[in-house]
PDB file of N, CA and C in Angstrom:
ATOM      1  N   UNK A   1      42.859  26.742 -10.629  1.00  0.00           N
ATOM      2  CA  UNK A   1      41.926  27.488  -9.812  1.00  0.00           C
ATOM      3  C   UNK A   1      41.594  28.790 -10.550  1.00  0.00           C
ATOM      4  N   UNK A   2      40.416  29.302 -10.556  1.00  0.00           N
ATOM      5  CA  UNK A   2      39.700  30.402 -11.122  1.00  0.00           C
ATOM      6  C   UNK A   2      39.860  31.898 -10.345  1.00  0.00           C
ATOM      7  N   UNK A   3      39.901  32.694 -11.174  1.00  0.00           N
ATOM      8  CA  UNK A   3      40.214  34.104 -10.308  1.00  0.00           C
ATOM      9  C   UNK A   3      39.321  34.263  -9.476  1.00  0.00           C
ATOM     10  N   UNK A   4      37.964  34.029  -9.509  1.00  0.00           N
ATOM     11  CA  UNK A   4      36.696  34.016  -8.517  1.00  0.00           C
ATOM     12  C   UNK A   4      37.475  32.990  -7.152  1.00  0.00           C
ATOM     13  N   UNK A   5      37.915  31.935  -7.466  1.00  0.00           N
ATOM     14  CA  UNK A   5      38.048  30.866  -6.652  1.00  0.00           C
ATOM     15  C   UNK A   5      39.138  31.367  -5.618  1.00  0.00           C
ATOM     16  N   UNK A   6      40.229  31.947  -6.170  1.00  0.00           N
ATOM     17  CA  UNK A   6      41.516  32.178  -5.810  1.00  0.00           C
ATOM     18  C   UNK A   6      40.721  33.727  -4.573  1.00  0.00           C
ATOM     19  N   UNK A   7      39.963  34.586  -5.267  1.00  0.00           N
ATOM     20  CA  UNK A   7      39.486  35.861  -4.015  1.00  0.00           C
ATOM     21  C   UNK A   7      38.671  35.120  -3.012  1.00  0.00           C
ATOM     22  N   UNK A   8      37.800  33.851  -3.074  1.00  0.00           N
ATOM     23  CA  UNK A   8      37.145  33.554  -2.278  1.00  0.00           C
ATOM     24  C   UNK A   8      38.087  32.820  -1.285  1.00  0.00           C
ATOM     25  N   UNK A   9      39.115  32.226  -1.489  1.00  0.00           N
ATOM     26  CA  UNK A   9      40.178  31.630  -0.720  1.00  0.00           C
ATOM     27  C   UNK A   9      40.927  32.797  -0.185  1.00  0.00           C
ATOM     28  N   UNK A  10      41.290  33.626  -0.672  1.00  0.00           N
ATOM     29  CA  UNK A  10      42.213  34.450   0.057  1.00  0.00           C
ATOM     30  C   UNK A  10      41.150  35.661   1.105  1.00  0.00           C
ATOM     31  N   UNK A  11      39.976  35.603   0.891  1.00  0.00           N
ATOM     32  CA  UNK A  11      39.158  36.339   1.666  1.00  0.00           C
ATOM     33  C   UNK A  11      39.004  35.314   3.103  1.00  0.00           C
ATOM     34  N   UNK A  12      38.435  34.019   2.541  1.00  0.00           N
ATOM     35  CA  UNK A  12      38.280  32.967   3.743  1.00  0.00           C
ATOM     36  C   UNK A  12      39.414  33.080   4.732  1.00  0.00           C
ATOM     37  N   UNK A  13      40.741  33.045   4.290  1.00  0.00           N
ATOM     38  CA  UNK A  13      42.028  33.220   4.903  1.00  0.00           C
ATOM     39  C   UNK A  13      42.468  34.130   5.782  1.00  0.00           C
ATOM     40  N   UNK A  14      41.866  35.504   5.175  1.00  0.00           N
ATOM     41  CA  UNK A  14      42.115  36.904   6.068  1.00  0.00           C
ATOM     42  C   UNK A  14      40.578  36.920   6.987  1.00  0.00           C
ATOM     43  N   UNK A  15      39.884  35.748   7.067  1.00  0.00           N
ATOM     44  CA  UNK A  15      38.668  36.049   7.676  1.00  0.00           C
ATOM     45  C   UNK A  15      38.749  34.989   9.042  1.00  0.00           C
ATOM     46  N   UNK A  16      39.770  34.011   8.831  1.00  0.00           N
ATOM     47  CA  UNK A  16      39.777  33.054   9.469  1.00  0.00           C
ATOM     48  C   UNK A  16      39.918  33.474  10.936  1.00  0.00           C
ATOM     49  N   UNK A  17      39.567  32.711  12.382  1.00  0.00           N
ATOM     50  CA  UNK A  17      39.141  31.430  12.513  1.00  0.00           C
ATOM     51  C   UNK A  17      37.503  31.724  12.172  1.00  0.00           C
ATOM     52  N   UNK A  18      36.814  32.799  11.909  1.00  0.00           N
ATOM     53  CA  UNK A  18      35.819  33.071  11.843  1.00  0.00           C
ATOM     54  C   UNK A  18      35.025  32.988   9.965  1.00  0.00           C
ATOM     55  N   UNK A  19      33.914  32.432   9.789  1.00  0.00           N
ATOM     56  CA  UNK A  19      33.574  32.054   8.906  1.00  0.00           C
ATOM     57  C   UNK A  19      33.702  33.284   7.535  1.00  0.00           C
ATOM     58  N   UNK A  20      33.688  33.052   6.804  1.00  0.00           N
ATOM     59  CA  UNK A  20      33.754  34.206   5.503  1.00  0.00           C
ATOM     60  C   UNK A  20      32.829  33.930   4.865  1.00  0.00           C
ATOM     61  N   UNK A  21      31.598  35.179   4.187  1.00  0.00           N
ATOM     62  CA  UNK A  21      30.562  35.419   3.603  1.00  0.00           C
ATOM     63  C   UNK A  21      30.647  35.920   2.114  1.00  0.00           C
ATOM     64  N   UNK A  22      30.298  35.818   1.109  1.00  0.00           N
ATOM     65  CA  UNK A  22      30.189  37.089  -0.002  1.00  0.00           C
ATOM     66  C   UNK A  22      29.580  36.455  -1.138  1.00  0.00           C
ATOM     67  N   UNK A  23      29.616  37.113  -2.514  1.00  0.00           N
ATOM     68  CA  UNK A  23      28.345  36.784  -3.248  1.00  0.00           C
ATOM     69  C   UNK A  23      29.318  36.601  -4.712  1.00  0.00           C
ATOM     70  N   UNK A  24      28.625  35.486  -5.087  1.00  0.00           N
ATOM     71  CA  UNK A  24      29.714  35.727  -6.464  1.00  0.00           C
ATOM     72  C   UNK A  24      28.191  35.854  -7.376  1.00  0.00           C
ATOM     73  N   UNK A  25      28.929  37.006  -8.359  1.00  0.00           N
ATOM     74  CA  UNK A  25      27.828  37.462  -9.420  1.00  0.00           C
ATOM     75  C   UNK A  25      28.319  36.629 -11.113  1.00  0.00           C
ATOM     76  N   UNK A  26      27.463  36.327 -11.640  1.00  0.00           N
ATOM     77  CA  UNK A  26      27.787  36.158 -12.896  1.00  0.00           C
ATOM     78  C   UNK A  26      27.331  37.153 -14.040  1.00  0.00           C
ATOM     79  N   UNK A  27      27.721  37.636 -14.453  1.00  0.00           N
ATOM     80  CA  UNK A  27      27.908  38.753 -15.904  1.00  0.00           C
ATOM     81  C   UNK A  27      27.668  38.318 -17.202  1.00  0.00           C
ATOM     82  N   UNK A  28      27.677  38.557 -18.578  1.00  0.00           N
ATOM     83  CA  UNK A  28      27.554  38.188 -19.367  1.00  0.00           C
ATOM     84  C   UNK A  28      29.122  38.055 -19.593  1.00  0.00           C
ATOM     85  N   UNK A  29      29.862  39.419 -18.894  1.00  0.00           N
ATOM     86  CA  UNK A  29      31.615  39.930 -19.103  1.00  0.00           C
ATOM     87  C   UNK A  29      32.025  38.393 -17.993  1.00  0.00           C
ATOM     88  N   UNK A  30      31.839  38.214 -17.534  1.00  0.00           N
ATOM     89  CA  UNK A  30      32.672  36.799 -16.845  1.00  0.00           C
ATOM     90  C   UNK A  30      31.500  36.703 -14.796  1.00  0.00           C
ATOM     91  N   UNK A  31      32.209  36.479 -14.339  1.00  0.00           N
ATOM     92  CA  UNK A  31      32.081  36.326 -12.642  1.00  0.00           C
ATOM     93  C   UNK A  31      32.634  37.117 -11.843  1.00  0.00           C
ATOM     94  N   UNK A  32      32.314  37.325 -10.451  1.00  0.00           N
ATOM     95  CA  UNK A  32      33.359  38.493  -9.643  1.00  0.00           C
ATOM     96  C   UNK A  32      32.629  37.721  -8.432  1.00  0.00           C
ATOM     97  N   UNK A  33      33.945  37.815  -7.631  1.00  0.00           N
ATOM     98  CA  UNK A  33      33.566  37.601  -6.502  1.00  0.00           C
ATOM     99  C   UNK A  33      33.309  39.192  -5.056  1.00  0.00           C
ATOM    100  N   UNK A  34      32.169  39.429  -4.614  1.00  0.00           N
ATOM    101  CA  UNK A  34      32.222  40.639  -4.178  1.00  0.00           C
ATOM    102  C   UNK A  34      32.341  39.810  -2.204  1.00  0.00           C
ATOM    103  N   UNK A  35      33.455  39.823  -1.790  1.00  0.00           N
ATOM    104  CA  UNK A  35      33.787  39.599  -0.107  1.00  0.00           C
ATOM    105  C   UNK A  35      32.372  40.683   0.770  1.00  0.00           C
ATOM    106  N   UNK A  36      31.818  39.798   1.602  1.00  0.00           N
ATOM    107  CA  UNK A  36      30.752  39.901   2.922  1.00  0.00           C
ATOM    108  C   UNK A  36      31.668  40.618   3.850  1.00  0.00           C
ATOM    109  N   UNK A  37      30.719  40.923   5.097  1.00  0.00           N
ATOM    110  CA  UNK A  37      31.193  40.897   6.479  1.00  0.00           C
ATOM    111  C   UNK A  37      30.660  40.177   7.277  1.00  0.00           C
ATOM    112  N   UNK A  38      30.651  39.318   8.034  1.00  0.00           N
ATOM    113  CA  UNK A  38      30.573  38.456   8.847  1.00  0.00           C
ATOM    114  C   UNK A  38      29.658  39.641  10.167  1.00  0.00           C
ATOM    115  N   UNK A  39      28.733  39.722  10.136  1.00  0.00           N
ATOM    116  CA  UNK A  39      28.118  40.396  11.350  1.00  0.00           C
ATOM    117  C   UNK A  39      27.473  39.294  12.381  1.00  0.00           C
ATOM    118  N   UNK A  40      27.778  38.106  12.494  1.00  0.00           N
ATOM    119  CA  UNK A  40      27.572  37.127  13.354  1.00  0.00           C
ATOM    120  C   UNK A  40      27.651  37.143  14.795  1.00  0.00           C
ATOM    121  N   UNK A  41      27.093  36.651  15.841  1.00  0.00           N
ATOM    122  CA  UNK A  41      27.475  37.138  17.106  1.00  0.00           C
ATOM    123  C   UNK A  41      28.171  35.919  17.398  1.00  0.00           C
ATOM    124  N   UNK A  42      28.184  34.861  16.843  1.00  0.00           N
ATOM    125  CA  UNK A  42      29.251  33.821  16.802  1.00  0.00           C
ATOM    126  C   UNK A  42      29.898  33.114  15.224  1.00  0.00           C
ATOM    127  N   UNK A  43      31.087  34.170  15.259  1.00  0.00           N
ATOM    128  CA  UNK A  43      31.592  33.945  13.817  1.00  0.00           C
ATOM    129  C   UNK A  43      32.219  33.426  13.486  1.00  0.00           C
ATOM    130  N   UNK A  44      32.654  32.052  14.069  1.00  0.00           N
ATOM    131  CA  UNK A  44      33.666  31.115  14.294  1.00  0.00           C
ATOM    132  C   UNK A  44      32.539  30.249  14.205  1.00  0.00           C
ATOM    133  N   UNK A  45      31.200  29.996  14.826  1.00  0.00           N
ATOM    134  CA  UNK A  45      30.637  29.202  14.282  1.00  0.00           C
ATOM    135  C   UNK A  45      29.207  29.570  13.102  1.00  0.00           C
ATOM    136  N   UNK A  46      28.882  30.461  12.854  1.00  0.00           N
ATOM    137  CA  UNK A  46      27.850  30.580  11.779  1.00  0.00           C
ATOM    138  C   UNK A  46      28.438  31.908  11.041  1.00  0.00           C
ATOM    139  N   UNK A  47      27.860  32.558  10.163  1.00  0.00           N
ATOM    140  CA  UNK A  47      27.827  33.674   9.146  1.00  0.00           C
ATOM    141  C   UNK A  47      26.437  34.458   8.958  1.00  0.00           C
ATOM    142  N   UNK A  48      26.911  35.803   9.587  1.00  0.00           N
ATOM    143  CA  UNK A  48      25.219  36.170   9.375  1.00  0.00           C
ATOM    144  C   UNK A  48      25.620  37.955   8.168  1.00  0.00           C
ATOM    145  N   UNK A  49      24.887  37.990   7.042  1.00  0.00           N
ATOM    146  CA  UNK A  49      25.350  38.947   6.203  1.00  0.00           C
ATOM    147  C   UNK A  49      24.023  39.781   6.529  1.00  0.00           C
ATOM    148  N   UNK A  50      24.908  41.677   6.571  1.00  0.00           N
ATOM    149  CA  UNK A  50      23.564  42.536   7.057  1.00  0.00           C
ATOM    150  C   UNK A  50      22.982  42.638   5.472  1.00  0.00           C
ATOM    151  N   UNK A  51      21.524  42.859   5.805  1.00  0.00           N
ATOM    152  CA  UNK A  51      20.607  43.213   4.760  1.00  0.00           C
ATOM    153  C   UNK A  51      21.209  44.350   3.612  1.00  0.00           C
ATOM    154  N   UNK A  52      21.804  45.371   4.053  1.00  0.00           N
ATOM    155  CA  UNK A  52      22.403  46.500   3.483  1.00  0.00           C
ATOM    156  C   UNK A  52      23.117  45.800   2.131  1.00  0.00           C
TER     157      UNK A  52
END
């Protein structure tokens, strides 16, 4: 598993039962995963990320 892979799992985890959002960037230097907030009014069933 990939260091990107491994933050997107451990974010999903601390986000749970409610869905987890965020953006993975690619670089020329490698990937990063940057963790969302879930501003959903039902976040257990959809993911809504603010514009900001």
């Amino acid at each position: 598993m990939t260091q990107t892979e491994s933050a997107i799992l451990a974010h999903a985890r601390r986000c749970a039962p409610a869905e987890s959002c965020g953006f993975v960037v690619r670089a020329p230097e490698g990937e990063r995963y940057f963790p969302g907030v879930n501003i959903s009014g039902e976040p257990e069933d959809y993911f809504r990320m603010a514009p900001e």
